[in-house]
Protein backbone atom coordinates (compact mmCIF):
# COMPACT_ATOMS: atom_id res chain seq x y z
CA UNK A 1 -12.36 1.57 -4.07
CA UNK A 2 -15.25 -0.59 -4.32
CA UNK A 3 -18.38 0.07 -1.72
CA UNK A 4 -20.50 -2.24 -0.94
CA UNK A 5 -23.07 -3.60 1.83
CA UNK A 6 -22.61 -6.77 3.76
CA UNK A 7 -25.68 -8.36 2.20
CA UNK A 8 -24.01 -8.33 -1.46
CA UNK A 9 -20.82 -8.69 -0.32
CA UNK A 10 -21.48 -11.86 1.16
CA UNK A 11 -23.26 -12.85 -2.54
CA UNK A 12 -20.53 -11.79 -4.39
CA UNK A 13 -17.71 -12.59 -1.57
CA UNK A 14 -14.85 -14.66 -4.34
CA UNK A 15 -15.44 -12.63 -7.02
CA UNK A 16 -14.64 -9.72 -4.77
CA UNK A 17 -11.87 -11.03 -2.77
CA UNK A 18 -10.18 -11.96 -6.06
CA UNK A 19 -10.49 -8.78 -7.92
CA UNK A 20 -8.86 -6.78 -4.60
CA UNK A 21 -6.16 -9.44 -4.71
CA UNK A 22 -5.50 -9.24 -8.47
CA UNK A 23 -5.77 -5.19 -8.90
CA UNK A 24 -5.53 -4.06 -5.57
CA UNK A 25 -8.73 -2.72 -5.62
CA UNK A 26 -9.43 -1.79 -1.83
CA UNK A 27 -13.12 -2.98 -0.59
CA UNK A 28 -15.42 -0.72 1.95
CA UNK A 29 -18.11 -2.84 3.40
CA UNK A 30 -20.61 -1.31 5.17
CA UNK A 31 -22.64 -2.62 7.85
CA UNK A 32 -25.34 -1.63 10.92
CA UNK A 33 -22.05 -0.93 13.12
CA UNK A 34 -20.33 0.56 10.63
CA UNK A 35 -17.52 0.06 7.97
CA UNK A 36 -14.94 -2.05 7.46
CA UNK A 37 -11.92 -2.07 4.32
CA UNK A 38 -10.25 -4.84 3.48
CA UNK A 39 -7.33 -4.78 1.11
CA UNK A 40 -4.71 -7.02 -0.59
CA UNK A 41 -1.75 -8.25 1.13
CA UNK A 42 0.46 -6.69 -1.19
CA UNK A 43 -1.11 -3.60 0.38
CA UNK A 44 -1.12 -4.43 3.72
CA UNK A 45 2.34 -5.25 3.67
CA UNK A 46 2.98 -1.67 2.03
CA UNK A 47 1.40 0.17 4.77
CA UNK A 48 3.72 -1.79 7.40
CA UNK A 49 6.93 -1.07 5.64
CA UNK A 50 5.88 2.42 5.26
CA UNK A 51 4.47 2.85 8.76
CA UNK A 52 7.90 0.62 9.88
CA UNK A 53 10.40 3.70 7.75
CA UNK A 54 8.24 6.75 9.09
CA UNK A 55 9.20 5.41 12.41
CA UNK A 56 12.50 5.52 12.46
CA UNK A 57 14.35 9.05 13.56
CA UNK A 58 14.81 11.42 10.32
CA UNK A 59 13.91 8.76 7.84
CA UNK A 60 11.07 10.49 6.00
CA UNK A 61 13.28 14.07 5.33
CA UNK A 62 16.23 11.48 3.98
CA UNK A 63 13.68 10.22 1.96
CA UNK A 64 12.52 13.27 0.94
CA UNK A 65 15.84 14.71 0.52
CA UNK A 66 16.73 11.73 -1.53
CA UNK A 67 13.85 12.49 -3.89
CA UNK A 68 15.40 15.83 -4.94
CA UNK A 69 18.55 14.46 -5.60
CA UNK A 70 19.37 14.20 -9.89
CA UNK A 71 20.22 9.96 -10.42
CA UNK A 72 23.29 11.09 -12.20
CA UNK A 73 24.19 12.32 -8.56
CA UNK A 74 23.42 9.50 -6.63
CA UNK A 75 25.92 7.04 -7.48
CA UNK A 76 29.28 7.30 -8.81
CA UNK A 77 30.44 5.73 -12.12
CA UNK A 78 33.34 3.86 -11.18
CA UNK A 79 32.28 3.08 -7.21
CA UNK A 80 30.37 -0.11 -7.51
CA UNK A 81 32.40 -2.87 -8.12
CA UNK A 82 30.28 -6.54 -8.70
């Protein structure tokens, strides 16, 4: 994460803004009245989707549950037909 006051964030505001959209580098900008992050869209839209699946009933144990599972177990050979 990249910290940073207002004053030099305002100097160096492309340069920044590009480098958070290209590498995802978050940005903490700290002012008088306190702090503010900005991040990629990429990001933003991450935080959604995952904020979006934790909401939904169960979801994050059938993720979870889903991680522990061995590939080889997940899908059978023979049961996807394209």
């Amino acid at each position: 994460m990249i910290n940073t006051n207002i004053t030099n964030f305002r100097k160096n505001l492309f340069s920044m803004l590009e480098q958070t959209i290209k590498y995802n580098e978050p940005i903490n900008i700290s002012t008088k009245e306190g702090n503010a992050v900005i991040i990629s869209e990429d990001d933003y839209n991450g935080l959604m989707e995952t904020l979006y699946l934790c909401l939904i009933p169960n979801m994050r144990e059938r993720i979870m549950e889903g991680l522990k599972t061995p590939i080889d177990e997940c899908v059978p050979e023979n049961e996807v037909q394209w």
